[in-house]
PDB file of N, CA and C in Angstrom:
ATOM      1  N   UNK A   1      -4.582 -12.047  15.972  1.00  0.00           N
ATOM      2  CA  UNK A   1      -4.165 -11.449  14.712  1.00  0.00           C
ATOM      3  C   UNK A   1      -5.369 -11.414  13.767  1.00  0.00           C
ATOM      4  N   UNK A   2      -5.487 -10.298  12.782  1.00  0.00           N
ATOM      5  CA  UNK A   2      -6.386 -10.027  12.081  1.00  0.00           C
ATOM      6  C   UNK A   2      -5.763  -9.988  10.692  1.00  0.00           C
ATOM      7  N   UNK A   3      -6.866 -10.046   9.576  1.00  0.00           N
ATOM      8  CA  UNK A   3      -6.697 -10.450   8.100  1.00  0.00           C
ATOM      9  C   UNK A   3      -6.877  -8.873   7.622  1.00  0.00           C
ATOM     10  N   UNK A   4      -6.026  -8.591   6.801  1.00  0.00           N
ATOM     11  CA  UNK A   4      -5.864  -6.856   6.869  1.00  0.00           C
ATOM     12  C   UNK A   4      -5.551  -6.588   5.381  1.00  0.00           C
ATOM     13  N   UNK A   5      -6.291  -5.812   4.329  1.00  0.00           N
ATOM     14  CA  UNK A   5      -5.269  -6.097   2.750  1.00  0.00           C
ATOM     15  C   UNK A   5      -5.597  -4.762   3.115  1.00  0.00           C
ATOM     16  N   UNK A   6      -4.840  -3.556   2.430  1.00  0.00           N
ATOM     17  CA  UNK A   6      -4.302  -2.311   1.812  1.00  0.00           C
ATOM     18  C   UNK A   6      -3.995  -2.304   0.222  1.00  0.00           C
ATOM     19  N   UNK A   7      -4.913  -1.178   0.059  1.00  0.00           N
ATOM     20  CA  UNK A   7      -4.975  -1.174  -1.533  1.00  0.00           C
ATOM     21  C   UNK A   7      -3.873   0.595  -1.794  1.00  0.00           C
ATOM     22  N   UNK A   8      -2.939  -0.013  -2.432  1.00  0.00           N
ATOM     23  CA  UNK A   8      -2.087   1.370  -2.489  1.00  0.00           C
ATOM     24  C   UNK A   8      -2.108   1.749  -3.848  1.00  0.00           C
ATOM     25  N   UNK A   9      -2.343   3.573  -3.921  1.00  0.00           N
ATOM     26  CA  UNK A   9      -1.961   3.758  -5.611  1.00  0.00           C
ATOM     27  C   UNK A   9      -1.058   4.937  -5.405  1.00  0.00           C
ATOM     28  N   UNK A  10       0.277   3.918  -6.054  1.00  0.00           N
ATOM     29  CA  UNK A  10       1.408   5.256  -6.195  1.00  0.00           C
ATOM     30  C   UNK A  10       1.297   5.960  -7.125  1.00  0.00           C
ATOM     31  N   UNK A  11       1.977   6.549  -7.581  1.00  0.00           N
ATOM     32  CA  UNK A  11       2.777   7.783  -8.654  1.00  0.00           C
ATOM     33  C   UNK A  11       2.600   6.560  -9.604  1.00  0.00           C
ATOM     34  N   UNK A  12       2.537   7.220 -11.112  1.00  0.00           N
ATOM     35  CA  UNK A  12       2.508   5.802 -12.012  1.00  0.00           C
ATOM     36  C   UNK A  12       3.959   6.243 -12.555  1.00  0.00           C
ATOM     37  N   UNK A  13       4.676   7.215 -12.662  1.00  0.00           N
ATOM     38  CA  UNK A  13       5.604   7.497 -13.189  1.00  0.00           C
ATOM     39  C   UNK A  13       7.493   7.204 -12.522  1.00  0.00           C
ATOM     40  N   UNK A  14       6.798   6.640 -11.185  1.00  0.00           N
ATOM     41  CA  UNK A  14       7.728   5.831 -10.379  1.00  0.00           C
ATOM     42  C   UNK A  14       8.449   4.862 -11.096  1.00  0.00           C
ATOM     43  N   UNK A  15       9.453   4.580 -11.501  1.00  0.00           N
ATOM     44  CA  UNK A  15      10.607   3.758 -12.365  1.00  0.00           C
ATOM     45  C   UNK A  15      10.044   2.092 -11.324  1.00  0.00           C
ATOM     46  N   UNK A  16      10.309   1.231 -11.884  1.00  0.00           N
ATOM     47  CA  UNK A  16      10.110   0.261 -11.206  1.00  0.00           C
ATOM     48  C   UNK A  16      10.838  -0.485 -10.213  1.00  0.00           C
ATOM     49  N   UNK A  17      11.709   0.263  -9.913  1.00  0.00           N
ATOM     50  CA  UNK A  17      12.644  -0.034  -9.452  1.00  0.00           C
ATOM     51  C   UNK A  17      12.178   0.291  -7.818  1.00  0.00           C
ATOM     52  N   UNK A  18      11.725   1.677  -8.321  1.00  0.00           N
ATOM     53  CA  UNK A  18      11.315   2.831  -6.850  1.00  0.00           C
ATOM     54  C   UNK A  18       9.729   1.943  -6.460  1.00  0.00           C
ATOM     55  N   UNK A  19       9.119   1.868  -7.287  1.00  0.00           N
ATOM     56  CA  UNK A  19       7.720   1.336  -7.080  1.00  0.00           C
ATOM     57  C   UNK A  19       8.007  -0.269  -5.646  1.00  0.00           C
ATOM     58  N   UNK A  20       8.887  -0.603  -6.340  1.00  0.00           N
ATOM     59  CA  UNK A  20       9.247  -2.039  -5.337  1.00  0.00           C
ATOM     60  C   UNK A  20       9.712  -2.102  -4.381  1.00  0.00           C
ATOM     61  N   UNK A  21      10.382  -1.040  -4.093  1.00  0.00           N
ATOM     62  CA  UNK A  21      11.215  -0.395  -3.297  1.00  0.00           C
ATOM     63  C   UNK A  21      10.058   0.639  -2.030  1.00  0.00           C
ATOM     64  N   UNK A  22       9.291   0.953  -2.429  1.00  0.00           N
ATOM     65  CA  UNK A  22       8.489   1.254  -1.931  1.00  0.00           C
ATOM     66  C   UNK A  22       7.290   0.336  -0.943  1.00  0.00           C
ATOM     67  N   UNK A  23       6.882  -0.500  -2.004  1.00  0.00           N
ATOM     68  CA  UNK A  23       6.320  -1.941  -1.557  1.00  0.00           C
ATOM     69  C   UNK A  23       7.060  -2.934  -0.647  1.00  0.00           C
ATOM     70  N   UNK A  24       7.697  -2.566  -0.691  1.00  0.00           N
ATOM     71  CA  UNK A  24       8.821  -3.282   0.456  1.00  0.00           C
ATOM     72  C   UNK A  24       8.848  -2.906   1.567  1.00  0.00           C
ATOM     73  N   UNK A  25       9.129  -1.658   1.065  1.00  0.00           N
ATOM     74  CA  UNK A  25       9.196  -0.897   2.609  1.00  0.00           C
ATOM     75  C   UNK A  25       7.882  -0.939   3.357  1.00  0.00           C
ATOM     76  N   UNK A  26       7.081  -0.759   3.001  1.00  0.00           N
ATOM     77  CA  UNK A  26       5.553  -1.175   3.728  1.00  0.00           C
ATOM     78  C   UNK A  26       5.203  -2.532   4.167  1.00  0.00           C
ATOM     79  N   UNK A  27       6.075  -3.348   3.584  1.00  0.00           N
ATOM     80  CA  UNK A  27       5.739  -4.830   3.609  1.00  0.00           C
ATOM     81  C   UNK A  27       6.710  -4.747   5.089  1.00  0.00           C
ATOM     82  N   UNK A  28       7.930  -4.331   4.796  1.00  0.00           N
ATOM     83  CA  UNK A  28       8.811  -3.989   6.390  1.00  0.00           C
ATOM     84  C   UNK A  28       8.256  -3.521   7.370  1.00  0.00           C
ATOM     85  N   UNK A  29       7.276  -2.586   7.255  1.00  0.00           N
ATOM     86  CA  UNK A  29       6.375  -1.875   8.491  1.00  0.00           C
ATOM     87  C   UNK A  29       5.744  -3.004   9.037  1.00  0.00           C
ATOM     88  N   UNK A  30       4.950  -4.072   7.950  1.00  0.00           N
ATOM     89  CA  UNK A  30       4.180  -4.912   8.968  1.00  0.00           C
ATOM     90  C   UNK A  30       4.980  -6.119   9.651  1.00  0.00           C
ATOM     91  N   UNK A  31       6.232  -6.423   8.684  1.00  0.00           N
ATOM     92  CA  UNK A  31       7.081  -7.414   9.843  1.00  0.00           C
ATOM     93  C   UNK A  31       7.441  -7.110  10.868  1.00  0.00           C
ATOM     94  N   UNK A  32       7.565  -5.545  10.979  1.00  0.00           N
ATOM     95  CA  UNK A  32       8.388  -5.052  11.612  1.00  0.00           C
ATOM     96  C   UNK A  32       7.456  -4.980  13.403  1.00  0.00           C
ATOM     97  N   UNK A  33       6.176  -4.492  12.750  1.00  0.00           N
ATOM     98  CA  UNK A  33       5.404  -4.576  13.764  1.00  0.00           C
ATOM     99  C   UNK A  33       4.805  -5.587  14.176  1.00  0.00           C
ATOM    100  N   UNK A  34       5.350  -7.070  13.963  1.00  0.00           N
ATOM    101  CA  UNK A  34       5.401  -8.651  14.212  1.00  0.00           C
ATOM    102  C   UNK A  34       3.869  -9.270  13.397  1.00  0.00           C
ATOM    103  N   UNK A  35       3.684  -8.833  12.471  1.00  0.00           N
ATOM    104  CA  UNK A  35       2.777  -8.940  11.579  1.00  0.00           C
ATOM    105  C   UNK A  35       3.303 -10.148  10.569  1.00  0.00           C
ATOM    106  N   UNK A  36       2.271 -10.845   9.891  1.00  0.00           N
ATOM    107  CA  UNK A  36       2.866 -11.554   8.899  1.00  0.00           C
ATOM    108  C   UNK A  36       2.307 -11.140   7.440  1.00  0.00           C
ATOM    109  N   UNK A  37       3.420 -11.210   6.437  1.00  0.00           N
ATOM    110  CA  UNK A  37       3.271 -10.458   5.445  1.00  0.00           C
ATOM    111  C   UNK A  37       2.424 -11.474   4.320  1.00  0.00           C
ATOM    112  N   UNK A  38       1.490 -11.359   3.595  1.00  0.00           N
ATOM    113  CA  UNK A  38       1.357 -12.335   2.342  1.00  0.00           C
ATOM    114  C   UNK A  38       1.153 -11.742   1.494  1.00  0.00           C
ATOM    115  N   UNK A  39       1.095 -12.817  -0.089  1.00  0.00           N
ATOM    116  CA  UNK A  39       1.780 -12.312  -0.895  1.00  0.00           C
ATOM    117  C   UNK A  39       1.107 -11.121  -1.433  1.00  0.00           C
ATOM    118  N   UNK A  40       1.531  -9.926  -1.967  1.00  0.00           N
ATOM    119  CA  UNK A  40       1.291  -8.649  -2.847  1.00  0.00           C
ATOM    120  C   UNK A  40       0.866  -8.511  -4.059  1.00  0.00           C
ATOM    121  N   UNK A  41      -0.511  -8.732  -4.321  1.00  0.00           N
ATOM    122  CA  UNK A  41      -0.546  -8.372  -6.042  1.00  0.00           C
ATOM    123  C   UNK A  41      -0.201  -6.984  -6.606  1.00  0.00           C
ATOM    124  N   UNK A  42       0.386  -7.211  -7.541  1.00  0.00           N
ATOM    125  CA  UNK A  42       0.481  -5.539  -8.331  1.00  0.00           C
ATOM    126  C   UNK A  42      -0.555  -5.805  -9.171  1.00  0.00           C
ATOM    127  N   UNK A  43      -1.107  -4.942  -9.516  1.00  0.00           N
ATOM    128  CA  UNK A  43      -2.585  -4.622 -10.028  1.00  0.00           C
ATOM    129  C   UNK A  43      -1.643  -3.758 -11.653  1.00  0.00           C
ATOM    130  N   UNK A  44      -1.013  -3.346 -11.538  1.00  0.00           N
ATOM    131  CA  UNK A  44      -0.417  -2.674 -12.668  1.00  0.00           C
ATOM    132  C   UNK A  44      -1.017  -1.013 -12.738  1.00  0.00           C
ATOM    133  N   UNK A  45      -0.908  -0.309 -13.995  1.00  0.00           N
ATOM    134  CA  UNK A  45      -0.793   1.232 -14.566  1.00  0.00           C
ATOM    135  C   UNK A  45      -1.860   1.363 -14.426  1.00  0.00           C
ATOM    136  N   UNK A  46      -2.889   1.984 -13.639  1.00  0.00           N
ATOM    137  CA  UNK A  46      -4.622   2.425 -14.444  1.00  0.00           C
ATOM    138  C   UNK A  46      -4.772   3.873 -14.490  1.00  0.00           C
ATOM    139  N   UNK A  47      -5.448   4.156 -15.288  1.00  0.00           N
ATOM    140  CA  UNK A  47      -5.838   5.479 -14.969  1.00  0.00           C
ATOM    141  C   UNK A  47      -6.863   5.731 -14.094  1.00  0.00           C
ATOM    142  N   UNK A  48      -7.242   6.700 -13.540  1.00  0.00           N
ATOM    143  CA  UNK A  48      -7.753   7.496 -12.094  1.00  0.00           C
ATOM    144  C   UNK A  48      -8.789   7.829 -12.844  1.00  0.00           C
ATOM    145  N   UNK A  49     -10.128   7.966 -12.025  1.00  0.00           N
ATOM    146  CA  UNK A  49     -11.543   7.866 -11.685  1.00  0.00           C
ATOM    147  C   UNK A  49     -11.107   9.626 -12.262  1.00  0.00           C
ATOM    148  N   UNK A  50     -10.506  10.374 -11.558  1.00  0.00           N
ATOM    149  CA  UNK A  50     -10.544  12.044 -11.465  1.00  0.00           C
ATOM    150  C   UNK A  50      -8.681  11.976 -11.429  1.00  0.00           C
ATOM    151  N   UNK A  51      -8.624  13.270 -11.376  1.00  0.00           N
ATOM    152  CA  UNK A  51      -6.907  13.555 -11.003  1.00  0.00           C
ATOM    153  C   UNK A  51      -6.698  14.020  -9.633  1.00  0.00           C
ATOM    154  N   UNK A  52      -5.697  13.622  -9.168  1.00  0.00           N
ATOM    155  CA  UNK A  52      -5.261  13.627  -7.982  1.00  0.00           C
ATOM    156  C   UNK A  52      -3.690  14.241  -8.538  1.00  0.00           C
ATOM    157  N   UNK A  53      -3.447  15.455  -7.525  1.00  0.00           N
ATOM    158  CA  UNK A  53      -2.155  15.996  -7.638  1.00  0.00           C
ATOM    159  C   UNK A  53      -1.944  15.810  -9.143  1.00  0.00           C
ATOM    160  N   UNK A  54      -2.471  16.380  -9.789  1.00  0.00           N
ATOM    161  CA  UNK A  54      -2.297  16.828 -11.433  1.00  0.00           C
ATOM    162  C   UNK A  54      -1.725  15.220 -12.261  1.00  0.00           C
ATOM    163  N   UNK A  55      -2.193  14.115 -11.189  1.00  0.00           N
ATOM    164  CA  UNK A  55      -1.765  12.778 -12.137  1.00  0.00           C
ATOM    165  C   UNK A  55      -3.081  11.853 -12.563  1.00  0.00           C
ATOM    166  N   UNK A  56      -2.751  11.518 -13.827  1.00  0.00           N
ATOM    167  CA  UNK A  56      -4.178  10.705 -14.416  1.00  0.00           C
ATOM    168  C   UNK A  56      -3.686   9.799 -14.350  1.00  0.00           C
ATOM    169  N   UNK A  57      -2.901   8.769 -14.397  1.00  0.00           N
ATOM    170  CA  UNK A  57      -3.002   7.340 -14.088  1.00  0.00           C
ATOM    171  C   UNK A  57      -2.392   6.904 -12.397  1.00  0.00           C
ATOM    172  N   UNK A  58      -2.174   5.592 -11.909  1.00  0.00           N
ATOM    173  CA  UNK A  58      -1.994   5.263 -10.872  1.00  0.00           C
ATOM    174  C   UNK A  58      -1.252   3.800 -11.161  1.00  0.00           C
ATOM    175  N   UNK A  59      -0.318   3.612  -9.967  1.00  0.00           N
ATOM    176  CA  UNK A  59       0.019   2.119 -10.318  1.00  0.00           C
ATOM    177  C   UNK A  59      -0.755   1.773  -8.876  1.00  0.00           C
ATOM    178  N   UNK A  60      -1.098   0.304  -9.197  1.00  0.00           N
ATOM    179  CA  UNK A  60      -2.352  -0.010  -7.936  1.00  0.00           C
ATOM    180  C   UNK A  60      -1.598  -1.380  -7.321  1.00  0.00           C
ATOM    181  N   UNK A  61      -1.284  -1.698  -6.391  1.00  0.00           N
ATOM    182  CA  UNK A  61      -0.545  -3.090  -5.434  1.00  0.00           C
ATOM    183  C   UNK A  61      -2.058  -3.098  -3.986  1.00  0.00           C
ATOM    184  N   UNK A  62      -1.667  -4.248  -3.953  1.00  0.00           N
ATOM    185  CA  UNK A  62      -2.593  -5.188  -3.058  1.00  0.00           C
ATOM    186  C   UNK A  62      -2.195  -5.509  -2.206  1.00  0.00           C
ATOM    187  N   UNK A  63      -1.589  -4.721  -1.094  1.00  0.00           N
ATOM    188  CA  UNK A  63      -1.072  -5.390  -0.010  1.00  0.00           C
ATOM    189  C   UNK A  63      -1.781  -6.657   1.204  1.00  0.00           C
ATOM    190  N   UNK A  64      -1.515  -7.894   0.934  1.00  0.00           N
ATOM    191  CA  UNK A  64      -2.156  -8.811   2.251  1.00  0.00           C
ATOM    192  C   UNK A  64      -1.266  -9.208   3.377  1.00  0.00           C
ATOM    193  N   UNK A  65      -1.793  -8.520   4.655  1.00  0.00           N
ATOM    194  CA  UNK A  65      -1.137  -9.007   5.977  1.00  0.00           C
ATOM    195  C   UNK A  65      -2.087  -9.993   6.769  1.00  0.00           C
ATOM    196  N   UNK A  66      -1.510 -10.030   8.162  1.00  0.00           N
ATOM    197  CA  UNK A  66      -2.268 -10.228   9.324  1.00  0.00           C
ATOM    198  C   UNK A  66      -1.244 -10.156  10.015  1.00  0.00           C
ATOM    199  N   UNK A  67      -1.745  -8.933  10.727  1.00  0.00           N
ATOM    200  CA  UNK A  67      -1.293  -8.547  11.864  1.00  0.00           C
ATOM    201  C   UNK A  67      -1.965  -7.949  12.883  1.00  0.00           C
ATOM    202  N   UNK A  68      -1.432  -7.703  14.457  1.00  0.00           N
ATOM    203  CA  UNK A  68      -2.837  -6.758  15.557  1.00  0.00           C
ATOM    204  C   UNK A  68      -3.505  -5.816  15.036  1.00  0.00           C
ATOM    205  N   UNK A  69      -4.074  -5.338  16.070  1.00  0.00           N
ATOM    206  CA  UNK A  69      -5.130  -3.996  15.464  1.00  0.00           C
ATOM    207  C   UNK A  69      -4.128  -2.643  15.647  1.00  0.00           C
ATOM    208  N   UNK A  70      -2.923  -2.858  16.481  1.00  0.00           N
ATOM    209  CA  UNK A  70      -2.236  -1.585  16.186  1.00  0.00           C
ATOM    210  C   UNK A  70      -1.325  -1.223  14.663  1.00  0.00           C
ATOM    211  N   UNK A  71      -0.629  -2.446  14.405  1.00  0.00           N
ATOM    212  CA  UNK A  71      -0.084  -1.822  13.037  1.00  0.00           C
ATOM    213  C   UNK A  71      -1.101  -1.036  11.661  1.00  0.00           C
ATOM    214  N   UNK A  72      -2.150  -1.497  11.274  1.00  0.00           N
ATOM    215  CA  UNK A  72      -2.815  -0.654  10.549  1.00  0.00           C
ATOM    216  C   UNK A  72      -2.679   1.072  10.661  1.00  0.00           C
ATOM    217  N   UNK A  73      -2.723   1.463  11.987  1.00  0.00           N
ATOM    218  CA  UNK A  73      -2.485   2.624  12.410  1.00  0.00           C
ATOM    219  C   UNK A  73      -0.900   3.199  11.816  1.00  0.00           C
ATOM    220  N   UNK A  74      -0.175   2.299  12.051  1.00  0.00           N
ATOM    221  CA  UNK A  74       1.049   2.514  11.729  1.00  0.00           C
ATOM    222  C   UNK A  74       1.899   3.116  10.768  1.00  0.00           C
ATOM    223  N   UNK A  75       1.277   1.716   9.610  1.00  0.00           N
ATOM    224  CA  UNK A  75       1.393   1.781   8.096  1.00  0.00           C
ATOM    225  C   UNK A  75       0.809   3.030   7.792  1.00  0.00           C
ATOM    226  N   UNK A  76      -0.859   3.276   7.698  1.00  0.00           N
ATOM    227  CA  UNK A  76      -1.559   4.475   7.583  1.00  0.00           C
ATOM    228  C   UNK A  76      -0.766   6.075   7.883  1.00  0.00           C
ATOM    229  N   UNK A  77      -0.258   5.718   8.919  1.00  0.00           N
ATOM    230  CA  UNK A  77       0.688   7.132   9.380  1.00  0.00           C
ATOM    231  C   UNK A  77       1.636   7.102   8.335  1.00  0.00           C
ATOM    232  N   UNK A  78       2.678   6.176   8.189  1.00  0.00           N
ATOM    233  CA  UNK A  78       3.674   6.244   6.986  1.00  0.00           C
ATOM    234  C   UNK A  78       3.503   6.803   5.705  1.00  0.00           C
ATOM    235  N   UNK A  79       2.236   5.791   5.267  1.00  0.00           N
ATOM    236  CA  UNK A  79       1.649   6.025   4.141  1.00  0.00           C
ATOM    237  C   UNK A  79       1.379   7.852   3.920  1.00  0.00           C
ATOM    238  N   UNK A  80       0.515   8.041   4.821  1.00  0.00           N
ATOM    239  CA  UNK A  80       0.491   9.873   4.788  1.00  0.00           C
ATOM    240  C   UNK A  80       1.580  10.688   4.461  1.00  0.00           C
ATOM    241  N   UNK A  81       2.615  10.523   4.878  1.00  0.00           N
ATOM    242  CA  UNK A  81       3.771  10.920   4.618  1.00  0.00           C
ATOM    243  C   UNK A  81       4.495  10.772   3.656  1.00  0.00           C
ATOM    244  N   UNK A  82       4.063   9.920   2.985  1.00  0.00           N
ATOM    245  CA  UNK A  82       5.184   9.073   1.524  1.00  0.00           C
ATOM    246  C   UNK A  82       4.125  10.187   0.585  1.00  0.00           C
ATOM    247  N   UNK A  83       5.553  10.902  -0.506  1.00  0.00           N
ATOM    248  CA  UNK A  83       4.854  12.011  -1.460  1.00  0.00           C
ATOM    249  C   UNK A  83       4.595  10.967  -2.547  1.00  0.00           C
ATOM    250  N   UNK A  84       5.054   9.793  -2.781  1.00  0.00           N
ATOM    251  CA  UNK A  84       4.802   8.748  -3.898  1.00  0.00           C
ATOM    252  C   UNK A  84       3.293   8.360  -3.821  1.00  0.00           C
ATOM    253  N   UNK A  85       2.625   8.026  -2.728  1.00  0.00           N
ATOM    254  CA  UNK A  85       1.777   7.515  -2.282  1.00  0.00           C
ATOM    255  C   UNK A  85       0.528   8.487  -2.686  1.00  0.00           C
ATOM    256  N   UNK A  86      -0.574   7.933  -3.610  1.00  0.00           N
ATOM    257  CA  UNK A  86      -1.418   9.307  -3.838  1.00  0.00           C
ATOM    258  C   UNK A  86      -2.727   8.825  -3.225  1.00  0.00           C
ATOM    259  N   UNK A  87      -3.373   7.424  -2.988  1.00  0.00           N
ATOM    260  CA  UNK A  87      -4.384   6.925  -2.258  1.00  0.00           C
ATOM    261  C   UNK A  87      -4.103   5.642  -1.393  1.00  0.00           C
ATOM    262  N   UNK A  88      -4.713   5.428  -0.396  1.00  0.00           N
ATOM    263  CA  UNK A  88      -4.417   4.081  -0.201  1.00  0.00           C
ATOM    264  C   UNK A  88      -5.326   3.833   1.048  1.00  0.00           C
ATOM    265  N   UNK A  89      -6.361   2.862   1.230  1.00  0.00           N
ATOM    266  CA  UNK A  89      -7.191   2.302   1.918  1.00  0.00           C
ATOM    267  C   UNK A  89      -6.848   1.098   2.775  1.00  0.00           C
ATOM    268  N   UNK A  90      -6.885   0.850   3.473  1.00  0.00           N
ATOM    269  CA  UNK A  90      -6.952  -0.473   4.440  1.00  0.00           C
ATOM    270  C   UNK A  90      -8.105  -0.723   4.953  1.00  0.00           C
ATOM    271  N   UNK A  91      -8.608  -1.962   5.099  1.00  0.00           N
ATOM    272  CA  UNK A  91      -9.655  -2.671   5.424  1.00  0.00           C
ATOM    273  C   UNK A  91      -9.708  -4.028   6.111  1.00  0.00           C
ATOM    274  N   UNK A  92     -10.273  -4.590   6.768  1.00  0.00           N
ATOM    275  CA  UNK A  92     -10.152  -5.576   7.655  1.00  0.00           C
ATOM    276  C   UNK A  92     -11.021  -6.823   6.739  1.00  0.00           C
ATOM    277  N   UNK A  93     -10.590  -7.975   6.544  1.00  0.00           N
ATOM    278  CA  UNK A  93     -10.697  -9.010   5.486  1.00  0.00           C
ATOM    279  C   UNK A  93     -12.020  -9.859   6.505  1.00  0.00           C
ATOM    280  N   UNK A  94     -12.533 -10.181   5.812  1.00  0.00           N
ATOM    281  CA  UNK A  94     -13.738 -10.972   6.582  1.00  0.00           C
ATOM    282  C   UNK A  94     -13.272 -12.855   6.717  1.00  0.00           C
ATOM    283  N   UNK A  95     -13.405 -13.141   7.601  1.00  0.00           N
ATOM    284  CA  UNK A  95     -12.747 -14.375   8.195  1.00  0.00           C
ATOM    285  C   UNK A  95     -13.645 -15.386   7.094  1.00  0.00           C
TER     286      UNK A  95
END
């Protein structure tokens, strides 16, 4: 198992309700794919470097796992697909 954080920036205009709800569900992808989940910082509202899809701010969460080298792939695919989702990076954590 590998040390894995994902930096996600949704929609900032997501109710908070949806924002968590969202974060969850990604946090489900990596249990799901027998990953272990730790804990999530929310980073909170920022505004964006440039605009992306006509939005100037971003809400920013910190996702930390460890899980194999296949779920990253996984999440990443999801992530593409989610219209909430406007950036989001994964990177492998240095031991």
């Amino acid at each position: 198992m590998r040390a894995y954080e994902t930096m996600l920036v949704l929609k900032a205009d997501l109710e908070e309700a949806a924002r968590d709800a969202a974060i969850e569900k990604y946090e489900g992808v990596v249990a799901k794919e027998g990953g272990t989940v730790l804990p999530t910082t929310k980073l909170g509202k920022r505004r964006l470097a440039y605009e992306i899809n006509k939005n100037r701010e971003g809400f920013y969460a910190l996702l930390n796992f460890e899980a194999n080298t296949t779920t990253p792939a996984e999440l990443e695919r999801l992530l593409k697909i989610d219209e909430n989702v406007l950036r989001y990076l994964t990177t492998v954590k240095e031991q």
